[in-house]
Protein backbone atom coordinates (compact mmCIF):
# COMPACT_ATOMS: atom_id res chain seq x y z
CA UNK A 1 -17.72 99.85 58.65
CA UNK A 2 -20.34 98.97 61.43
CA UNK A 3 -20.43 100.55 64.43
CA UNK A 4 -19.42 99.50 67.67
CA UNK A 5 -23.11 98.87 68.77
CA UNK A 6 -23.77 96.97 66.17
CA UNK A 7 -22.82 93.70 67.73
CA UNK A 8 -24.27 94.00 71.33
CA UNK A 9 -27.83 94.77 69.78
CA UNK A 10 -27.57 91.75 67.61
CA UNK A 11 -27.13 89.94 70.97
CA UNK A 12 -29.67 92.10 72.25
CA UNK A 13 -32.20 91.49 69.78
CA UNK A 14 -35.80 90.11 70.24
CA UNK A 15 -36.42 86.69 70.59
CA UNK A 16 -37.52 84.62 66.98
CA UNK A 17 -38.34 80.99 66.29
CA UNK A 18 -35.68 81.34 63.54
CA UNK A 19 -32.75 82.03 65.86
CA UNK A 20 -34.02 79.73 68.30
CA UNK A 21 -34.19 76.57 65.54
CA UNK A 22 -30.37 77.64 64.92
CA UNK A 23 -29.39 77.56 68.38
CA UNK A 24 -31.35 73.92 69.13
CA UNK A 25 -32.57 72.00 66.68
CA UNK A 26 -33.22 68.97 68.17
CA UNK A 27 -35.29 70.58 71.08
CA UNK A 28 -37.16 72.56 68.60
CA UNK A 29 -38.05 69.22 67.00
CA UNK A 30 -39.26 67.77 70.24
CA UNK A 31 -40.84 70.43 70.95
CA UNK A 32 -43.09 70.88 67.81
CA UNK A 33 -44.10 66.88 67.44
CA UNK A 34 -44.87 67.17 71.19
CA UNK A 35 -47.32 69.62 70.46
CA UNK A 36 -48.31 67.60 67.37
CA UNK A 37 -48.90 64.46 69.25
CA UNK A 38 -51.35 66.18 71.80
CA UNK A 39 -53.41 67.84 69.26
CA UNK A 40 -53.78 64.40 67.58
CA UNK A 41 -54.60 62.63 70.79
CA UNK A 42 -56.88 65.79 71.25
CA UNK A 43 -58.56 65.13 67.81
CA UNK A 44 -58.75 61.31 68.05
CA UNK A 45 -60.63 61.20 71.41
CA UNK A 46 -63.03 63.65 69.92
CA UNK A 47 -63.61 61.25 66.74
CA UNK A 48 -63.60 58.28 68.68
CA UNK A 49 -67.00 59.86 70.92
CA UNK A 50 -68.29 61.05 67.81
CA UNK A 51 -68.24 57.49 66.65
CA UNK A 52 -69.48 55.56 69.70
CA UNK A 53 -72.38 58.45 70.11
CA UNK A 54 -73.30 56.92 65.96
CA UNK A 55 -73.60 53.45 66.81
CA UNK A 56 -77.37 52.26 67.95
CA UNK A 57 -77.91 52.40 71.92
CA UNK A 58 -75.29 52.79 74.53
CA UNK A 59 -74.47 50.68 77.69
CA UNK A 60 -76.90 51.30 79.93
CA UNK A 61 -79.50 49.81 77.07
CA UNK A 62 -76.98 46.87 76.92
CA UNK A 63 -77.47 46.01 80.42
CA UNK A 64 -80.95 46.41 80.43
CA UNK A 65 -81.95 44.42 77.50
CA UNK A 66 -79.24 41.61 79.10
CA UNK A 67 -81.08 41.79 82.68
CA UNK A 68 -85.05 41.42 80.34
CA UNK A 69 -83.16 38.19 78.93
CA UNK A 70 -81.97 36.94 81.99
CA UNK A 71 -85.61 36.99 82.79
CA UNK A 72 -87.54 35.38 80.37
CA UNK A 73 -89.20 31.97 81.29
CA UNK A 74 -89.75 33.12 85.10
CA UNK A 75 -92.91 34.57 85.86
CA UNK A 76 -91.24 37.66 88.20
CA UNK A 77 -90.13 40.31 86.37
CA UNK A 78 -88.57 42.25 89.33
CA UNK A 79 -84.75 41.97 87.67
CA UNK A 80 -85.74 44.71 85.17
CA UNK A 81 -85.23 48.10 85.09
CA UNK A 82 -87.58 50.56 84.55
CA UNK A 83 -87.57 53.79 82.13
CA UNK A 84 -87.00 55.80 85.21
CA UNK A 85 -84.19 53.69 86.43
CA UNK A 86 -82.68 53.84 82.90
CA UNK A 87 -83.11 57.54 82.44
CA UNK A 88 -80.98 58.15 86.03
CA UNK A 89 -78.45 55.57 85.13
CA UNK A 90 -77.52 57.51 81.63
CA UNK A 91 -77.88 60.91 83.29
CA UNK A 92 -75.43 59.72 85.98
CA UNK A 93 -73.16 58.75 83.30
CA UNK A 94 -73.41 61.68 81.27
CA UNK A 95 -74.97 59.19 78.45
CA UNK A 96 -78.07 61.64 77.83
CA UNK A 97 -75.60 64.40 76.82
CA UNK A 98 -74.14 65.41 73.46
CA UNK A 99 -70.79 63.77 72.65
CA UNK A 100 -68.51 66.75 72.70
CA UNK A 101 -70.13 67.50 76.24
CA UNK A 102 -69.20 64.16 77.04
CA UNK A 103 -65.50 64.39 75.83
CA UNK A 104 -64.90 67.58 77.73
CA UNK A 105 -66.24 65.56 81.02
CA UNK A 106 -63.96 63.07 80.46
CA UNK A 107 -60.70 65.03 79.79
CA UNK A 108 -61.80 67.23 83.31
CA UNK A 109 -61.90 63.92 84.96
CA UNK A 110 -58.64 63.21 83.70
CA UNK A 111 -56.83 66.62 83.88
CA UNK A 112 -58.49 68.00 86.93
CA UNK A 113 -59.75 65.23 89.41
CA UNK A 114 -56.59 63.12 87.91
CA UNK A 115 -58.76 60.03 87.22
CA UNK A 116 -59.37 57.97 84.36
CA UNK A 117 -62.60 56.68 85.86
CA UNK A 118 -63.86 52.94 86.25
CA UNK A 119 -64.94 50.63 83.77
CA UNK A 120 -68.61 50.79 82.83
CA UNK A 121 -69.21 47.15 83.04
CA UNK A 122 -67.00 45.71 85.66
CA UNK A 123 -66.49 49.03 87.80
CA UNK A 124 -62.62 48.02 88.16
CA UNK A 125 -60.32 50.89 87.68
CA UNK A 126 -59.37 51.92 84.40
CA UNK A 127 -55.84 52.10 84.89
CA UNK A 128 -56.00 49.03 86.65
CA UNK A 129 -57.36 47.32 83.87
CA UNK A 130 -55.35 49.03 81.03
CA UNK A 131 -51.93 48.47 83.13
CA UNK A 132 -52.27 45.01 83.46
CA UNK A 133 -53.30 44.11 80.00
CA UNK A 134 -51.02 46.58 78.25
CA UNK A 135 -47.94 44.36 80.03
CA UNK A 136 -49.21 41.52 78.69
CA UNK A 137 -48.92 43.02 75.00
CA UNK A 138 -45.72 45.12 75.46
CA UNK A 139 -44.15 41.61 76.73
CA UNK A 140 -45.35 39.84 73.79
CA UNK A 141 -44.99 42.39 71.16
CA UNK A 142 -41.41 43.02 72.21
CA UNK A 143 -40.22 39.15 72.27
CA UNK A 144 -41.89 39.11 68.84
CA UNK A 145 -40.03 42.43 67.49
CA UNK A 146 -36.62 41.24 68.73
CA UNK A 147 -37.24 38.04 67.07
CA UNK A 148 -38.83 39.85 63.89
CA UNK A 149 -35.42 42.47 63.46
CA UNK A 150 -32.57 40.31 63.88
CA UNK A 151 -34.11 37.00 61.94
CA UNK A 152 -35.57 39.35 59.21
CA UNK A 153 -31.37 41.55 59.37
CA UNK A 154 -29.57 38.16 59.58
CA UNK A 155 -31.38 36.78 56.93
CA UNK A 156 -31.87 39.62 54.57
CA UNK A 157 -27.80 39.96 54.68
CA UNK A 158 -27.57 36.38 53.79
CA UNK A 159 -30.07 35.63 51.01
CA UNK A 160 -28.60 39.32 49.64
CA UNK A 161 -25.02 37.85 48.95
CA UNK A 162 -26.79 34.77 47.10
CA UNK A 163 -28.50 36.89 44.60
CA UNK A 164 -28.37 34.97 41.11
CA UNK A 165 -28.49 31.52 42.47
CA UNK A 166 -30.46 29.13 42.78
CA UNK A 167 -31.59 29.61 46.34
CA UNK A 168 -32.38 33.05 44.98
CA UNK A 169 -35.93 32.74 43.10
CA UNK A 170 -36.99 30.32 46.42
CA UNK A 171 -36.53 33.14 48.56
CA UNK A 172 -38.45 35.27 46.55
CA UNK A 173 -41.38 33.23 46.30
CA UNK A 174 -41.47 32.50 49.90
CA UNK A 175 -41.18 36.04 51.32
CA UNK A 176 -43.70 36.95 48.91
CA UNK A 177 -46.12 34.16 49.92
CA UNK A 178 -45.43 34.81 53.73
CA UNK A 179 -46.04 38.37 53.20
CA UNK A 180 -49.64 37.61 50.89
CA UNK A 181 -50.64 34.72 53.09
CA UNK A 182 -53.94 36.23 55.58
CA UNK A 183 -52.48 36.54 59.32
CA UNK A 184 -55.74 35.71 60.78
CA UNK A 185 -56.06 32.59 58.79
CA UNK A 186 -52.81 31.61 59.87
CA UNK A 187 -53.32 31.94 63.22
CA UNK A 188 -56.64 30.24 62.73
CA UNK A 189 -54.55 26.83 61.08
CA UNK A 190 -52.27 27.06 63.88
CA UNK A 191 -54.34 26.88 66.36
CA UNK A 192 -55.99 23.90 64.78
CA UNK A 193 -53.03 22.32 64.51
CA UNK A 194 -52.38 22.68 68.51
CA UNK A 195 -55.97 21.09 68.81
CA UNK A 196 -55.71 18.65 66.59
CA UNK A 197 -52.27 17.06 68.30
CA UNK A 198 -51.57 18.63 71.76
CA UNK A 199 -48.15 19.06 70.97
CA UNK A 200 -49.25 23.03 72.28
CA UNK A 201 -51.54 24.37 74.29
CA UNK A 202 -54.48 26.13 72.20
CA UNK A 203 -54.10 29.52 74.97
CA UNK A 204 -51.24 31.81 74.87
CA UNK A 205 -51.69 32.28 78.24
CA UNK A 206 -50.49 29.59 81.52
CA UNK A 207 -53.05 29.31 84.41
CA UNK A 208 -50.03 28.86 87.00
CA UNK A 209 -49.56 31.59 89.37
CA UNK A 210 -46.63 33.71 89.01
CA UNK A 211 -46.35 34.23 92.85
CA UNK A 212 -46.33 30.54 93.69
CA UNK A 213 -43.34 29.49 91.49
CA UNK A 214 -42.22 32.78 89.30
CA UNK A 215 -39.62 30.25 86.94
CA UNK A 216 -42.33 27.92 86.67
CA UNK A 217 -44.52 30.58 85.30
CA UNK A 218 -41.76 31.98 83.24
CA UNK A 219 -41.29 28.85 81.09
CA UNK A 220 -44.79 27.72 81.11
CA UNK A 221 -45.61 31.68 79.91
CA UNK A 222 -42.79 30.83 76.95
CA UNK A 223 -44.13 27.27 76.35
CA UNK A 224 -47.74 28.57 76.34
CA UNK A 225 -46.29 31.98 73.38
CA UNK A 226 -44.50 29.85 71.20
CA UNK A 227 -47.39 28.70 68.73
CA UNK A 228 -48.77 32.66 68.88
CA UNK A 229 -45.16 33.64 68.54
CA UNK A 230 -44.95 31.11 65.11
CA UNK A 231 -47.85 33.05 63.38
CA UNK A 232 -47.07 36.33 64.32
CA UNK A 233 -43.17 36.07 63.41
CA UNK A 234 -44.58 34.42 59.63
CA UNK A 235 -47.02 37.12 59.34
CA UNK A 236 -44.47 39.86 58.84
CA UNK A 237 -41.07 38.87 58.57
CA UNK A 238 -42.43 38.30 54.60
CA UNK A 239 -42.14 41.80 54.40
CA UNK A 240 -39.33 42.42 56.52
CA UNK A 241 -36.86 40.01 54.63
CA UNK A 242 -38.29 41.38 51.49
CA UNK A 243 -37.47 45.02 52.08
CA UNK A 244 -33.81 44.21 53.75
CA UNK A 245 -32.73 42.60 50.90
CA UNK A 246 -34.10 44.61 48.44
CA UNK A 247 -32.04 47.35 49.99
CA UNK A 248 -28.83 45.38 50.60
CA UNK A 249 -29.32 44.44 46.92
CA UNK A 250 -29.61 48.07 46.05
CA UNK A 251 -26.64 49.28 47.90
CA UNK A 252 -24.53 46.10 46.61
CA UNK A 253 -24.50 47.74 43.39
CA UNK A 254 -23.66 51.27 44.23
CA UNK A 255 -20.77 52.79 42.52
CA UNK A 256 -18.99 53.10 46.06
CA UNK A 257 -19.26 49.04 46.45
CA UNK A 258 -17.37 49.03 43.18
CA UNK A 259 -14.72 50.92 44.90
CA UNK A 260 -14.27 49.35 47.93
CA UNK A 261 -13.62 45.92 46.38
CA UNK A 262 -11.19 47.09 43.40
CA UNK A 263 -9.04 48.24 46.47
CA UNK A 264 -9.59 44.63 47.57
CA UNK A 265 -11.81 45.42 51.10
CA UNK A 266 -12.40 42.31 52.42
CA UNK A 267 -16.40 41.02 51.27
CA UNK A 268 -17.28 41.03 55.04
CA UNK A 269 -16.38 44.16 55.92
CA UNK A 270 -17.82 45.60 52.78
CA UNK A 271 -21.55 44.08 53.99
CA UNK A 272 -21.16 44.69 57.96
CA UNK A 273 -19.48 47.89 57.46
CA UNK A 274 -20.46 49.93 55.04
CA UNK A 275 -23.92 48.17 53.00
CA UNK A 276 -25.72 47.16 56.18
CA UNK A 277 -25.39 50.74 57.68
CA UNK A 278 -26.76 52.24 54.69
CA UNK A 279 -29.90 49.27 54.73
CA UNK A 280 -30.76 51.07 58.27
CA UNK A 281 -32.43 53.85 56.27
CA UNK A 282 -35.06 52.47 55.20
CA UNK A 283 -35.81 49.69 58.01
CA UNK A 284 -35.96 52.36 60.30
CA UNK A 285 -38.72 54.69 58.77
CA UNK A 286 -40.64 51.60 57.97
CA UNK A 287 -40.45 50.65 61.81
CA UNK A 288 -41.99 53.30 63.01
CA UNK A 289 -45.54 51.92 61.73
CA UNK A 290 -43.70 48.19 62.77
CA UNK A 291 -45.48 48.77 66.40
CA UNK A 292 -48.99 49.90 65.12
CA UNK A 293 -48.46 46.90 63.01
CA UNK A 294 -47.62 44.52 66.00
CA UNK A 295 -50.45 46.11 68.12
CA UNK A 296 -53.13 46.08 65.18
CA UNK A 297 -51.87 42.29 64.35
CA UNK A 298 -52.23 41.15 68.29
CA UNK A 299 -55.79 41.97 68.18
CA UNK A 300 -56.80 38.94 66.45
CA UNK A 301 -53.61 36.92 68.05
CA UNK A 302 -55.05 37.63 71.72
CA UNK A 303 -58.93 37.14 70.53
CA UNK A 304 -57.63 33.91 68.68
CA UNK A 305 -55.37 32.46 71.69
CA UNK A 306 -57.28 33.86 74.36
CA UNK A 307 -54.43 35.81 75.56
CA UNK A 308 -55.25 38.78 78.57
CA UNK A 309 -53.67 41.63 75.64
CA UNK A 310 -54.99 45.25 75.16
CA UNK A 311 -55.90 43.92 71.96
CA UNK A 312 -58.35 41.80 73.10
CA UNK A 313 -59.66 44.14 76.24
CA UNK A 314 -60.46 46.91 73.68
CA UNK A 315 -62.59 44.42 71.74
CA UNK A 316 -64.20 43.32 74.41
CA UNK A 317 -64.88 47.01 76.00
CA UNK A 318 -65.67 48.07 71.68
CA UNK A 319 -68.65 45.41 71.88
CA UNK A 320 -70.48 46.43 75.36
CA UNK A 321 -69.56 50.37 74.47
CA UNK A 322 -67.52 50.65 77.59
CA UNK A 323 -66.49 54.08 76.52
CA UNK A 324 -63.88 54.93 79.66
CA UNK A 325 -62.21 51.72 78.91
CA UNK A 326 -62.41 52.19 74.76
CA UNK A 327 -61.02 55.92 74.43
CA UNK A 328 -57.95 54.89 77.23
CA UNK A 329 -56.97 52.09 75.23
CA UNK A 330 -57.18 53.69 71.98
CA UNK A 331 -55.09 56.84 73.60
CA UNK A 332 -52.64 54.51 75.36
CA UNK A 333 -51.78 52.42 72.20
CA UNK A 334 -52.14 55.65 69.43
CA UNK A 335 -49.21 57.34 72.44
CA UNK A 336 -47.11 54.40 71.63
CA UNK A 337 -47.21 54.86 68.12
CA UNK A 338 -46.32 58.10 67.80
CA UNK A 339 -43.78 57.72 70.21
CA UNK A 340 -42.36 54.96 68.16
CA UNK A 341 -42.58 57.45 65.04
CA UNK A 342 -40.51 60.11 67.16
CA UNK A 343 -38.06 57.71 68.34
CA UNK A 344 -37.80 56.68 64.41
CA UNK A 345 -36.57 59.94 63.59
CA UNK A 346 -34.68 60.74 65.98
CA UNK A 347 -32.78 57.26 65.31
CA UNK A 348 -32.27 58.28 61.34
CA UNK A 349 -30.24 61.71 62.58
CA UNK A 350 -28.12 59.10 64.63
CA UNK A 351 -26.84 56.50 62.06
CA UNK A 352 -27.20 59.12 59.12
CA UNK A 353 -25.04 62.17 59.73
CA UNK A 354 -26.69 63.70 56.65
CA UNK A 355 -30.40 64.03 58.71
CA UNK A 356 -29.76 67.00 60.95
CA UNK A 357 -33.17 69.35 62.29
CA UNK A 358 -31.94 72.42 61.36
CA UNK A 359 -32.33 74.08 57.77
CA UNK A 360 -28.88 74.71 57.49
């Protein structure tokens, strides 16, 4: 037998990881892909100077060969900077130092002074800049996702329950073709298309003001995202529809389908009820790269169209080596990945009751 102290030094025991995983899983999960997530960011805005710091000149060279340029043909050469003027300008920016020296001023400009700093070339706030354009693309990228999951569900469930006709090996082909077919050329053909008969506007984005006439703006923004909207939405529901109905397809023929309809379940309840919970699986751990694969796929929509995206700002800061403006966007849109990766998981321990955090 154990003795009477046995149980209030168990509760008086030290404090272990183990015990505390037991007690809450979930917030141990949290906790430990928090801590993952920083140490990525951490590592990616170190590779992401490294990289800048390899490619040939920096911005301050930019704008000085741009001003010699500007001043060819005219006999006064005043406009030009000199080697003195270009050797302050880079010390003032901390572009004469190592990389990793410049990394650790950046994240104490951040962390400490609680600034992300002004952009190199148009001296605008960063945040500024990053907050308006990153609107623009959540907006977008969201209408196109809601579009994307219930066209790609409500299809996938249909073409599923016509598997052996005729309409069958047509859907194949066409999902398969969608999902082969180059984005970028397609949104290349669709914009010649809106050239070529004005039925849309080759810009994604309306010139009206959303203060004068905020309705007006909101159906001209709609009218001006439809084409866009066309190419993205072929681009990947190809995919989509392909994996949806592979999986309804799979479950279909489970041995538990079997069951249910020799005790005569009605067919719609056995697809809404019981198949399409099981196809959320799958859909959901292939979302969570959906949004890097919306953000990644905007980039040539917004440099295409002409639409004010973060897409299209990072390329533009990429080219001039506006570093302040390239790491922010690049640690902005890599937080909203890996958010959408956490918020994956945690969604598969809510329709699955199998997925729990614990070991037990």
């Amino acid at each position: 037998m154990s003795s009477p102290a046995a149980g209030p030094a168990r509760r008086g025991a030290p404090f272990s990881v183990a015990r505390l995983r037991e007690r809450h899983p979930l917030a141990t999960f949290l906790t430990g892909r928090f801590t993952t997530m920083v140490l990525m960011l951490f590592l990616l805005g170190f590779g992401v100077f490294g990289l800048m710091s390899l490619a040939p000149g920096d911005i301050v060279d930019n704008y000085a060969r741009s001003r010699i340029l500007q001043t060819q043909g005219f006999q006064s050469n005043t406009n030009t900077l000199t080697d003195e003027q270009i050797a302050e300008a880079k010390h003032r920016l901390w572009l004469d130092r190592p990389f990793y020296l410049q990394y650790l001023h950046w994240l104490h400009q951040i962390f400490v002074e609680h600034d992300l700093g002004r952009s190199l070339i148009s001296r605008a706030p960063v945040l500024y800049l990053v907050g308006t354009r990153m609107l623009n693309s959540i907006i977008l990228n969201l209408i196109e996702l809601v579009f994307l999951t219930v066209i790609s569900f409500g299809l996938g469930i249909y073409f599923s329950s016509k598997a052996g006709t005729r309409v069958d090996p047509v859907v194949a082909f066409v999902s398969l073709f969608l999902n082969a077919f180059p984005g970028i050329l397609l949104l290349i053909l669709l914009q010649m298309f809106a050239s070529a008969t004005g039925i849309f506007p080759v810009t994604a984005y309306p010139t009206e003001s959303y203060d004068g006439n905020p309705l007006g703006f909101t159906f001209s923004y709609l009218y001006h995202i439809v084409l866009p909207l066309i190419g993205a939405f072929l681009g990947s529901i190809g995919g989509s529809l392909r994996l949806i109905r592979a999986t309804m397809l799979d479950q279909l023929g489970q041995p538990y389908i079997t069951a249910l309809r020799s005790r005569g379940i009605n067919e719609r309840r056995i697809y809404f009820n019981h198949a399409f919970r099981n196809t959320m699986n799958p859909f959901i751990t292939g979302s969570s790269t959906l949004l890097a694969d919306l953000f990644s796929g905007s980039l040539f929509l917004e440099i295409i169209f002409s639409y004010p995206g973060i897409g299209r700002l990072m390329y533009e800061a990429v080219m001039q080596k506006d570093i302040n403006l390239v790491l922010t966007n690049i640690m902005f849109i890599s937080f909203l990945i890996l958010i959408g990766m956490l918020i994956s998981d945690v969604a598969l321990a809510l329709v699955d009751p199998r997925i729990r955090y614990s070991r037990a």
